[in-house]
C-alpha atoms as a PDB file:
ATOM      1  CA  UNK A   1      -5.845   8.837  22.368  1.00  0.00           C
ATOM      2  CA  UNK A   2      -4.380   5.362  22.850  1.00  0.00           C
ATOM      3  CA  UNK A   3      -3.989   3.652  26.035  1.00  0.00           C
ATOM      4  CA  UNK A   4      -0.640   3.087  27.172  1.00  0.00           C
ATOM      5  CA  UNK A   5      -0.374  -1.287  27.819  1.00  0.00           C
ATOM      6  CA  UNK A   6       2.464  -2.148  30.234  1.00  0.00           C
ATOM      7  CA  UNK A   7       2.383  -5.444  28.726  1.00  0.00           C
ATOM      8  CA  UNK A   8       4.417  -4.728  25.462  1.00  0.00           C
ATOM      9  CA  UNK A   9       4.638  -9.062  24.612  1.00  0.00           C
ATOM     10  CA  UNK A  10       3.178  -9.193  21.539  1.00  0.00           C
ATOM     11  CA  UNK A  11       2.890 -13.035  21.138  1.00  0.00           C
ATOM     12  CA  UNK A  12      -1.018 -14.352  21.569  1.00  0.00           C
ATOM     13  CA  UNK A  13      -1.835 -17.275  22.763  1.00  0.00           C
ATOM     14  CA  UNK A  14      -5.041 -17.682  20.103  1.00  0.00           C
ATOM     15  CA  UNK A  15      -3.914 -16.816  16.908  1.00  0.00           C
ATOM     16  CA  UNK A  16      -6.693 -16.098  13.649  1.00  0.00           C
ATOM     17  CA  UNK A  17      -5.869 -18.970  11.318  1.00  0.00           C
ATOM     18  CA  UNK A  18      -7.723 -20.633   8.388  1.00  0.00           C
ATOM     19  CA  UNK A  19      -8.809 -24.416   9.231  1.00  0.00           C
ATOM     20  CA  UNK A  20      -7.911 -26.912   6.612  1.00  0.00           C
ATOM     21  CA  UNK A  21     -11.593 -26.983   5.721  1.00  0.00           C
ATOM     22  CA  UNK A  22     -12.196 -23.272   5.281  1.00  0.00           C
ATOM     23  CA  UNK A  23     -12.383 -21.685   1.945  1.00  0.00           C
ATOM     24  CA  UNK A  24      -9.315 -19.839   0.391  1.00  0.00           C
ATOM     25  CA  UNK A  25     -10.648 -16.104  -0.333  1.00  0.00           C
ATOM     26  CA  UNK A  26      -9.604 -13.066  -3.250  1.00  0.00           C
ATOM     27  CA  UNK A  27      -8.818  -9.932  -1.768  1.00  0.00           C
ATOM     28  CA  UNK A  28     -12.471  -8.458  -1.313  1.00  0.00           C
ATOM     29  CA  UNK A  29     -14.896  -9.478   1.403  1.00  0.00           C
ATOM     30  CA  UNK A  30     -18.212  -8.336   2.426  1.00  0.00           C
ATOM     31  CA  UNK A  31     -19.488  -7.716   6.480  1.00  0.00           C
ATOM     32  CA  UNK A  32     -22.940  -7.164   6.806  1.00  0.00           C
ATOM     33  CA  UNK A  33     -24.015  -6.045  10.232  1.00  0.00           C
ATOM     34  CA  UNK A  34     -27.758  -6.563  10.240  1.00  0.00           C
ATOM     35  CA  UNK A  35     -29.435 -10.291   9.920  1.00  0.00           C
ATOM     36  CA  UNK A  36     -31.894  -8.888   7.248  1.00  0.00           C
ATOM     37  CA  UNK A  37     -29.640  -7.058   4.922  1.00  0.00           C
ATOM     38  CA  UNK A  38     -26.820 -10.267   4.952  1.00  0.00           C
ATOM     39  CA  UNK A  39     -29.507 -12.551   4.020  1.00  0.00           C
ATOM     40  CA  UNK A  40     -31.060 -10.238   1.356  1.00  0.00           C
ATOM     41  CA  UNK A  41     -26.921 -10.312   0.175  1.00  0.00           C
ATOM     42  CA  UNK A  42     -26.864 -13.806   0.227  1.00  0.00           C
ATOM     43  CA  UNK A  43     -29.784 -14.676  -1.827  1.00  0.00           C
ATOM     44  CA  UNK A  44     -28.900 -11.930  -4.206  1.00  0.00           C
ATOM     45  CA  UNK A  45     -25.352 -13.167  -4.734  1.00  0.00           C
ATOM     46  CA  UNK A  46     -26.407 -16.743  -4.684  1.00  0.00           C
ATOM     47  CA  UNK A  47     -23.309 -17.210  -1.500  1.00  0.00           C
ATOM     48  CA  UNK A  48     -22.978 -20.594  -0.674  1.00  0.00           C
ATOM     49  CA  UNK A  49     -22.568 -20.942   3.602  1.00  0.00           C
ATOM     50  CA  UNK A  50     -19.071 -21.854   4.732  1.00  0.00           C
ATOM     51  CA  UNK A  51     -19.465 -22.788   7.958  1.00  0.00           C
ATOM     52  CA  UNK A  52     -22.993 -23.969   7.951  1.00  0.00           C
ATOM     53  CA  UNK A  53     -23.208 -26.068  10.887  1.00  0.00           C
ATOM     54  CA  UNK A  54     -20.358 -25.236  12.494  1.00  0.00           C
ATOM     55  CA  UNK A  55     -20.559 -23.403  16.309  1.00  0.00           C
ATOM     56  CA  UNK A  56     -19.014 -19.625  15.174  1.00  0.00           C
ATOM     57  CA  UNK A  57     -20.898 -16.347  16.473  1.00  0.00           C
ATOM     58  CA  UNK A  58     -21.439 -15.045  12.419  1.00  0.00           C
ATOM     59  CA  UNK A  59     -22.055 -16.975   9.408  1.00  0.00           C
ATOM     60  CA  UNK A  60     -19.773 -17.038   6.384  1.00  0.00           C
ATOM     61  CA  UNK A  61     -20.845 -17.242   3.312  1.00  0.00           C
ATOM     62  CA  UNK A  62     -18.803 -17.688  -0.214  1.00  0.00           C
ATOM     63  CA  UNK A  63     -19.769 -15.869  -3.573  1.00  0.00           C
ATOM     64  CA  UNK A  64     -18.288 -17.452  -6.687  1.00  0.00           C
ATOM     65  CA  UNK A  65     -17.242 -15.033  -9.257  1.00  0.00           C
ATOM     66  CA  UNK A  66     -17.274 -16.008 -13.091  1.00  0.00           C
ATOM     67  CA  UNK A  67     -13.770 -15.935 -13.500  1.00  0.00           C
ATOM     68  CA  UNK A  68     -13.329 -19.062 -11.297  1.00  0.00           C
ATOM     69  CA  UNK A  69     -10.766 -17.375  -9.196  1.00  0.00           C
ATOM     70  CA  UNK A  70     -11.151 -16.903  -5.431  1.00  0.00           C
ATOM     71  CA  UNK A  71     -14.341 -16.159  -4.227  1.00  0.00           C
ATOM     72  CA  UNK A  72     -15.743 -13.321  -2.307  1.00  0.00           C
ATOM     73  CA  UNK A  73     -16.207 -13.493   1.622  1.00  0.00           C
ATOM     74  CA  UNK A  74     -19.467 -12.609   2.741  1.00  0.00           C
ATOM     75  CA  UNK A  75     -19.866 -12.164   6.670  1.00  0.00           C
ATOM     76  CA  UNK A  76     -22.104 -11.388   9.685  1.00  0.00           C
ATOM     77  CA  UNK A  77     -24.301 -10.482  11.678  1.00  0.00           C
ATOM     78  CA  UNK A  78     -22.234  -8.590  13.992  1.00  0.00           C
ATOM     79  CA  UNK A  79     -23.352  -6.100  16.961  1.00  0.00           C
ATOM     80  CA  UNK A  80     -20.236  -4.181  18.302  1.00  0.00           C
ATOM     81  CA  UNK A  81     -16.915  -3.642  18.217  1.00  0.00           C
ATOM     82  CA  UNK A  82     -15.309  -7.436  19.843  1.00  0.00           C
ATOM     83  CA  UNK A  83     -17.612  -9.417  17.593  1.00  0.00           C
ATOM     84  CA  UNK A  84     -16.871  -7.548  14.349  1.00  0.00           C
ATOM     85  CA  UNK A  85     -13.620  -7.621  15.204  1.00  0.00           C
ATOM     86  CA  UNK A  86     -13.577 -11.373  15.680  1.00  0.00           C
ATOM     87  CA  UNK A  87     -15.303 -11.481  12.097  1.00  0.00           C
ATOM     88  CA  UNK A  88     -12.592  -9.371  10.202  1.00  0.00           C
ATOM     89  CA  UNK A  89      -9.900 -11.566  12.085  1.00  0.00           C
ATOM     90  CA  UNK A  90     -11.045 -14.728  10.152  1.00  0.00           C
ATOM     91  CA  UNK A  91     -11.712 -12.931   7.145  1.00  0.00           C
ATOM     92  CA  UNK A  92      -8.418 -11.417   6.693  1.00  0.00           C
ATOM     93  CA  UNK A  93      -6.927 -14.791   8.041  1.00  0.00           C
ATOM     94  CA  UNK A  94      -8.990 -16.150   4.929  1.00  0.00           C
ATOM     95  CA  UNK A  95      -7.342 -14.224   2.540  1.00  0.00           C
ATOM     96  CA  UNK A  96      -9.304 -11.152   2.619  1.00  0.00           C
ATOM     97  CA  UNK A  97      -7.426  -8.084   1.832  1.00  0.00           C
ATOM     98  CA  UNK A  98     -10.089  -5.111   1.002  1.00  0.00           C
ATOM     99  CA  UNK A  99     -12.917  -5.487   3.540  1.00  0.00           C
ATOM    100  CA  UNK A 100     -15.900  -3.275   2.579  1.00  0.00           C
ATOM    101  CA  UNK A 101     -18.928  -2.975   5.321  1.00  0.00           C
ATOM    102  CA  UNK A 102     -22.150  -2.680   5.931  1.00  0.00           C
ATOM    103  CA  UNK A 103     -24.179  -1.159   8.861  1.00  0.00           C
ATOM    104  CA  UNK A 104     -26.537   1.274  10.557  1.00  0.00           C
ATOM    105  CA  UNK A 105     -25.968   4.176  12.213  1.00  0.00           C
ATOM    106  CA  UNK A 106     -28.092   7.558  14.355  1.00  0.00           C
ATOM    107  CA  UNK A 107     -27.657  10.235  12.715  1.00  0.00           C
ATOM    108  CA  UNK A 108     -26.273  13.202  14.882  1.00  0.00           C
ATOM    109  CA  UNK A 109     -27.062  15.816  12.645  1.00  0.00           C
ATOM    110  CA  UNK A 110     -30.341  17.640  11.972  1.00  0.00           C
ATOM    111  CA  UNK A 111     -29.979  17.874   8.428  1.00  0.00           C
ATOM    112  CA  UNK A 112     -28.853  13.894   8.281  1.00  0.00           C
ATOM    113  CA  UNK A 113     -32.246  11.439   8.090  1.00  0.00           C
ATOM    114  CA  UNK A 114     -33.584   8.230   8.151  1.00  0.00           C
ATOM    115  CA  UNK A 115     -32.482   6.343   5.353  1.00  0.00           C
ATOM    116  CA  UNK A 116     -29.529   8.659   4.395  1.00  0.00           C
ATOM    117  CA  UNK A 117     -26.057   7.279   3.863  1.00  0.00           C
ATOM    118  CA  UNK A 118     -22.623   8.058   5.236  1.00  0.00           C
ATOM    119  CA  UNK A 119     -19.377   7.329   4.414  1.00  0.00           C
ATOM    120  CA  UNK A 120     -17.455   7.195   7.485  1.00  0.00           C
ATOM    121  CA  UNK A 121     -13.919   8.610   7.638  1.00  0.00           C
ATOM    122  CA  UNK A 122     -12.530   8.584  10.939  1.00  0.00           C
ATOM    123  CA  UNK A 123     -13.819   7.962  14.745  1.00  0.00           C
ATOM    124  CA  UNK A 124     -14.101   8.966  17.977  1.00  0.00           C
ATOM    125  CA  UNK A 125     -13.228   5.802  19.912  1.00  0.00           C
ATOM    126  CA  UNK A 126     -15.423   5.062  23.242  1.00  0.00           C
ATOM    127  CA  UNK A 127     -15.413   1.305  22.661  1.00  0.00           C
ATOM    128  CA  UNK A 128     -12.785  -1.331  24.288  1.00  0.00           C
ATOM    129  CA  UNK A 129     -11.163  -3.472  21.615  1.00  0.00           C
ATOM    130  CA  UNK A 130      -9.257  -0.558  19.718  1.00  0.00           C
ATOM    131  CA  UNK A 131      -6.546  -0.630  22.638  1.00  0.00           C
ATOM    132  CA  UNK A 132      -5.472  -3.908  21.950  1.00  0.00           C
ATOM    133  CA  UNK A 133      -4.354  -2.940  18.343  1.00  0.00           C
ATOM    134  CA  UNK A 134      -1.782  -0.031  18.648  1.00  0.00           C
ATOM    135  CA  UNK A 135      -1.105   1.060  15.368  1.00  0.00           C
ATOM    136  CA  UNK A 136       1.172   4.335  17.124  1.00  0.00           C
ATOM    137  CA  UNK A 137       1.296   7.428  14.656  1.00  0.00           C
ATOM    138  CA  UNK A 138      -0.360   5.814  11.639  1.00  0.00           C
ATOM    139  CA  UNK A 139      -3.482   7.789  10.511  1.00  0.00           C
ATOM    140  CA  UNK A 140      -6.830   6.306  12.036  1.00  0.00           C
ATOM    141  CA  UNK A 141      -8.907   6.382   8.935  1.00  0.00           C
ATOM    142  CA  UNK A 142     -10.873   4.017   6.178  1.00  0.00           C
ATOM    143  CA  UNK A 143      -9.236   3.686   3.204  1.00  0.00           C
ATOM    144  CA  UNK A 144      -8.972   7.087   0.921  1.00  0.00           C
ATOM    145  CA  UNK A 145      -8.672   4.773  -2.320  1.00  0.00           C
ATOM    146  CA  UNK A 146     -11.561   2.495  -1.151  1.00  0.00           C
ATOM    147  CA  UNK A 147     -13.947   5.621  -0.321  1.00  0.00           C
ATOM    148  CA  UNK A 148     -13.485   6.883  -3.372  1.00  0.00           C
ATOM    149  CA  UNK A 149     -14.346   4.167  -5.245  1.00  0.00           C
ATOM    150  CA  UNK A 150     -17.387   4.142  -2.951  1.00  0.00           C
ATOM    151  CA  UNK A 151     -18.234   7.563  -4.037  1.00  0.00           C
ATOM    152  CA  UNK A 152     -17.577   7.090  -7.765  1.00  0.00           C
ATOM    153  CA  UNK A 153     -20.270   4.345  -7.608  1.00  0.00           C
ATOM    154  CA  UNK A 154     -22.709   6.323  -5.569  1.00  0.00           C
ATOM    155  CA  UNK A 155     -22.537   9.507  -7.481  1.00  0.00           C
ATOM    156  CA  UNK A 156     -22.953   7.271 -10.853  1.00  0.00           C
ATOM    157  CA  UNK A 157     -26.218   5.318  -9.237  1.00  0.00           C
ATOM    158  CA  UNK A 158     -27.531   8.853  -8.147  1.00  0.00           C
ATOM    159  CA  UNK A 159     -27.712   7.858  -4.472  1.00  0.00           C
ATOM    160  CA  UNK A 160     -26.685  10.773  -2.131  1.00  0.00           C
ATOM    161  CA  UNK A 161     -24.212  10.477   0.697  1.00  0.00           C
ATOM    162  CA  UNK A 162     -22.505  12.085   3.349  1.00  0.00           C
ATOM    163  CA  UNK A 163     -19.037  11.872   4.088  1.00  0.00           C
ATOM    164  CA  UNK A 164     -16.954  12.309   7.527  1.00  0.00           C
ATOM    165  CA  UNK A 165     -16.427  10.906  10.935  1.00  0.00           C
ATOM    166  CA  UNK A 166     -18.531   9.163  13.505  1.00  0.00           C
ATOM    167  CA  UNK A 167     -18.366   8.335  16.712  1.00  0.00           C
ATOM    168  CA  UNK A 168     -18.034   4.518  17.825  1.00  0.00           C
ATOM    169  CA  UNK A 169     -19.638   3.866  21.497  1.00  0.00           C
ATOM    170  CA  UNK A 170     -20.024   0.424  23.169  1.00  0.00           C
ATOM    171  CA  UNK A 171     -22.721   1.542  25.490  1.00  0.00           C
ATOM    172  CA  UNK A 172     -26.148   2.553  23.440  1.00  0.00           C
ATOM    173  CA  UNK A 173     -27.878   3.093  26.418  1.00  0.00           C
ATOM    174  CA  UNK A 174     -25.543   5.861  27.792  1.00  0.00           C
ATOM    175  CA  UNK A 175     -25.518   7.872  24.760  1.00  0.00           C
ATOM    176  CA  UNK A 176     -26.167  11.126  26.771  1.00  0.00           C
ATOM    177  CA  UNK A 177     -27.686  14.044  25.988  1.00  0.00           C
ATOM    178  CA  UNK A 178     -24.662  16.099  26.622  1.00  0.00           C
ATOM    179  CA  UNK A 179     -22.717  14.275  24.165  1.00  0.00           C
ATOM    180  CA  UNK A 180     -25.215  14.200  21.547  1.00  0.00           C
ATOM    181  CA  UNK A 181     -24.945  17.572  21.467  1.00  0.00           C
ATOM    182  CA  UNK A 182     -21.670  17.771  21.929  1.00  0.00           C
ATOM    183  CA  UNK A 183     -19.942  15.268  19.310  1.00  0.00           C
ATOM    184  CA  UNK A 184     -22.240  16.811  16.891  1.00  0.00           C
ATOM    185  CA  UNK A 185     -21.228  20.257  17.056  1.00  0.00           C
ATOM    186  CA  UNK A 186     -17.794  19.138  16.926  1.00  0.00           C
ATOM    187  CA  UNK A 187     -19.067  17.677  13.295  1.00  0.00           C
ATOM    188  CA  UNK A 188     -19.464  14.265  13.927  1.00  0.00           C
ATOM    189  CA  UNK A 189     -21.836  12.839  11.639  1.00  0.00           C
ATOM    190  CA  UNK A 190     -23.402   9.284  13.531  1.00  0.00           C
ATOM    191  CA  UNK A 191     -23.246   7.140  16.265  1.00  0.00           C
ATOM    192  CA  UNK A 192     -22.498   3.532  15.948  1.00  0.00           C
ATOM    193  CA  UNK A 193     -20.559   0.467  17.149  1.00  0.00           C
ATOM    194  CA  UNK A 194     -17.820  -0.683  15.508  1.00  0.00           C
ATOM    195  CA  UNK A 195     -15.998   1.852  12.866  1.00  0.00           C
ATOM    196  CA  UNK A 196     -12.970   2.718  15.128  1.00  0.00           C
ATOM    197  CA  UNK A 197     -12.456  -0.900  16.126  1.00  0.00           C
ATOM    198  CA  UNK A 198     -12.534  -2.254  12.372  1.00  0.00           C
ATOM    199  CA  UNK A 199      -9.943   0.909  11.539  1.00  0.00           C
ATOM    200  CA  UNK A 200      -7.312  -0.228  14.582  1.00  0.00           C
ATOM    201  CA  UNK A 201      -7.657  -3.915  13.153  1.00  0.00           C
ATOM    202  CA  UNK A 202      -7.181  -3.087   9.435  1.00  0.00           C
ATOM    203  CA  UNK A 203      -4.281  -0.642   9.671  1.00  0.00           C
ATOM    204  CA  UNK A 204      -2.974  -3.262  12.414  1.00  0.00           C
ATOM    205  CA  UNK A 205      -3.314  -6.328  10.096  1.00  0.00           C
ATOM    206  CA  UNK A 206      -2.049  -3.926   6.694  1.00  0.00           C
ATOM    207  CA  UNK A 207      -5.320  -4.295   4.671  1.00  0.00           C
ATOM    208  CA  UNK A 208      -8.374  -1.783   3.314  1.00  0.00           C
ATOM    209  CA  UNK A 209     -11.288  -0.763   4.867  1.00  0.00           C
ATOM    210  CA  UNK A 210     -14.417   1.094   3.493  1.00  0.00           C
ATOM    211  CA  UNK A 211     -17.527   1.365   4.891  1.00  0.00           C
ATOM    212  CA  UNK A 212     -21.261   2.572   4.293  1.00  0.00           C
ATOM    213  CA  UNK A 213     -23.543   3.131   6.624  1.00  0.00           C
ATOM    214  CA  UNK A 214     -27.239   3.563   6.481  1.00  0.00           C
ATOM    215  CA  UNK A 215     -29.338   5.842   9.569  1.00  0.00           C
ATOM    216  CA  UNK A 216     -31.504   3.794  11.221  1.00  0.00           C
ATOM    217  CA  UNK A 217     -32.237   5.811  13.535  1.00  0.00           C
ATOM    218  CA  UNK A 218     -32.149  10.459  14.403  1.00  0.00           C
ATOM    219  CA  UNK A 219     -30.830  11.522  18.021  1.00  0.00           C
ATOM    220  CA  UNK A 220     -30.216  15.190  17.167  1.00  0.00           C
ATOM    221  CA  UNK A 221     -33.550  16.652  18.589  1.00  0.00           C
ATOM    222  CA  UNK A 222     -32.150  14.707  21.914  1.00  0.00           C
ATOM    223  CA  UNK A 223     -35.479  12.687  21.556  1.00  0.00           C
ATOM    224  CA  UNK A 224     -35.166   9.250  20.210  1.00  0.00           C
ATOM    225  CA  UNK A 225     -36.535   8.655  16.825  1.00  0.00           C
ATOM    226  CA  UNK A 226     -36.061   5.092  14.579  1.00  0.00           C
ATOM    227  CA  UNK A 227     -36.957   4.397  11.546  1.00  0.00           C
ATOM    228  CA  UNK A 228     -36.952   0.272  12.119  1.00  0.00           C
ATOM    229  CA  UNK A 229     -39.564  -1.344  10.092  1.00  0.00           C
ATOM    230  CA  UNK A 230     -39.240   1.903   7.923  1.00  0.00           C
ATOM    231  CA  UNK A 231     -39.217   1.352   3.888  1.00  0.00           C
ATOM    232  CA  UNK A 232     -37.152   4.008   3.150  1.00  0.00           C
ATOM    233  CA  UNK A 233     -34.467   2.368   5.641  1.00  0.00           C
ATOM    234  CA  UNK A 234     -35.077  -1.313   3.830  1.00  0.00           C
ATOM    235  CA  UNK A 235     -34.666  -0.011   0.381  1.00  0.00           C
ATOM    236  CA  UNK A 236     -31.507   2.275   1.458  1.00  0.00           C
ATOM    237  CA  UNK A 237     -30.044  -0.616   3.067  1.00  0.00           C
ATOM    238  CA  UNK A 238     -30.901  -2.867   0.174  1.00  0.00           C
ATOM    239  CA  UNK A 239     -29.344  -0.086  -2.369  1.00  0.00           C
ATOM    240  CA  UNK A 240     -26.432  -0.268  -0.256  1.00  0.00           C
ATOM    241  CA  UNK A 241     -26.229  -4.026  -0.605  1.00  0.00           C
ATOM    242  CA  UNK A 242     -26.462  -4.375  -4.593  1.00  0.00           C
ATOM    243  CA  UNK A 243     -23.505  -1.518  -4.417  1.00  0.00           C
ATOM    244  CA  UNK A 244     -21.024  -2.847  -2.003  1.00  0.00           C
ATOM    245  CA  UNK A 245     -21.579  -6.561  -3.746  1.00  0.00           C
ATOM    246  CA  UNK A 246     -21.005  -4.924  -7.195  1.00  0.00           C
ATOM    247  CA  UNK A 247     -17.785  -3.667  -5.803  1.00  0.00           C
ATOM    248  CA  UNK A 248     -16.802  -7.070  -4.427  1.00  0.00           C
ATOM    249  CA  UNK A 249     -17.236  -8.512  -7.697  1.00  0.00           C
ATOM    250  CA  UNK A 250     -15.696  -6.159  -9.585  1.00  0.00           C
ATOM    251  CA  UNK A 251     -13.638  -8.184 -12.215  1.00  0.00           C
ATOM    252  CA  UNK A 252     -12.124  -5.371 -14.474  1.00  0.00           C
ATOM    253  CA  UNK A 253     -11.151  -2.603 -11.346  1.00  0.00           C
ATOM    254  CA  UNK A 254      -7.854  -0.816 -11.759  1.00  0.00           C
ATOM    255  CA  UNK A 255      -5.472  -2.615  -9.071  1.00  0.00           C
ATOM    256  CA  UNK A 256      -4.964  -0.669  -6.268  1.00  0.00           C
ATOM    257  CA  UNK A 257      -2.049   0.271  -4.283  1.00  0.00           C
ATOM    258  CA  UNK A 258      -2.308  -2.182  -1.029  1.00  0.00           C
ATOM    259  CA  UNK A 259      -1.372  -0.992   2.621  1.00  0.00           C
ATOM    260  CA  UNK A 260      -2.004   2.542   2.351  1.00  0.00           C
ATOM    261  CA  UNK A 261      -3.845   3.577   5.451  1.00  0.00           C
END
């Protein structure tokens, strides 16, 4: 449920803009949550930094696609909702009109492990920055068309997935026992910190968002187990990488109905 805002003004006194010395983007950008995995992106793509030098709390990067059109945005670290928030505000004020993400996630669910991936659908919002983008009676969900393009390429590169909603939580160190247990009988699949915000900004703003997200981490047994440092958690994540930059740079895709969260 939405908070109610007595102060219905809608005009901001910082607005996202592009600089005159930002890059121009296409329609499909990239956020990468974890250091590791954007670098890994980076090198792989051959991105070229943006704003290399520059004080901003993420790096941007550009990828350069053979067609010589717009580039691909390539952003992050984030950790939580305000920051990635702040990162898909200059994105989309880039040009960005498809966002596709990448983070981690605790699984929930018993049968849901380290290294697994899920497609999230929907949230349950316990973070602060969704209130400040009322979207009213429009559906609070990633992209349909996005996801499954998502699951088209996963089910072609074999990788297995799960697919439903999560629940989004500022606080990781009151992640209770009681609702552990509770959000995941109610079938929510992770925990994490930033799905419902990124869903309130894109429907908000009118553009796409998809997202994959890798377990890090297992909180069903109530005792705390991570798989940091794992290597079945660095090559999902990596997998998860080459797929969402293949998607990016996807040349020949079927154009897609825009605005249709």
């Amino acid at each position: 449920m939405e908070k109610k805002d007595s102060f219905r003004n809608n005009n901001v006194v910082i607005k996202p803009a592009r600089a005159k010395e930002e890059p121009l983007l296409g329609p499909d950008a990239l956020m990468v949550a974890i250091p590791s995995d954007l670098q890994y992106i980076a090198d792989l793509s051959r991105a070229e930094r943006a704003n290399k030098g520059k004080v901003s709390p993420f790096k941007l990067f550009i990828i350069k696609k053979k067609d010589k059109g717009f580039p691909c945005g390539l952003a992050g670290p984030f950790f939580g909702a305000p920051q990635a928030a702040i990162i898909m505000e200059k994105l989309i004020a880039l040009g960005a009109k498809r966002i596709w993400l990448i983070g981690w996630c605790g699984s929930l669910q018993p049968n849901i492990a380290i290294g697994d991936l899920i497609i999230p659908t929907t949230t349950l919002s316990e973070e602060g920055t969704s209130a400040h983008y009322p979207v009213g009676k429009k559906k609070k969900q990633t992209n349909p068309f996005l996801n499954k393009r998502l699951e088209d390429v996963l089910q072609k590169a074999n990788l297995p997935f799960n697919k439903g909603p999560v629940w989004t939580t500022d606080a990781i160190y009151r992640e209770t026992s009681e609702k552990v247990t509770e959000y995941g009988k109610r079938g929510y699949l992770a925990v994490e910190m930033e799905m419902s915000a990124l869903i309130h900004v894109a429907i908000y703003r009118s553009i796409e968002l998809a997202g994959l997200l890798i377990v890090s981490d297992e909180l069903s047994s109530l005792q705390w187990r991570n798989g940091f440092g794992a290597e079945r958690l660095k090559k999902a994540s990596r997998n998860a990488g080459r797929l969402l930059l293949s998607l990016c740079m996807d040349e020949n895709r079927e154009s897609e109905p825009l605005n249709t969260i």
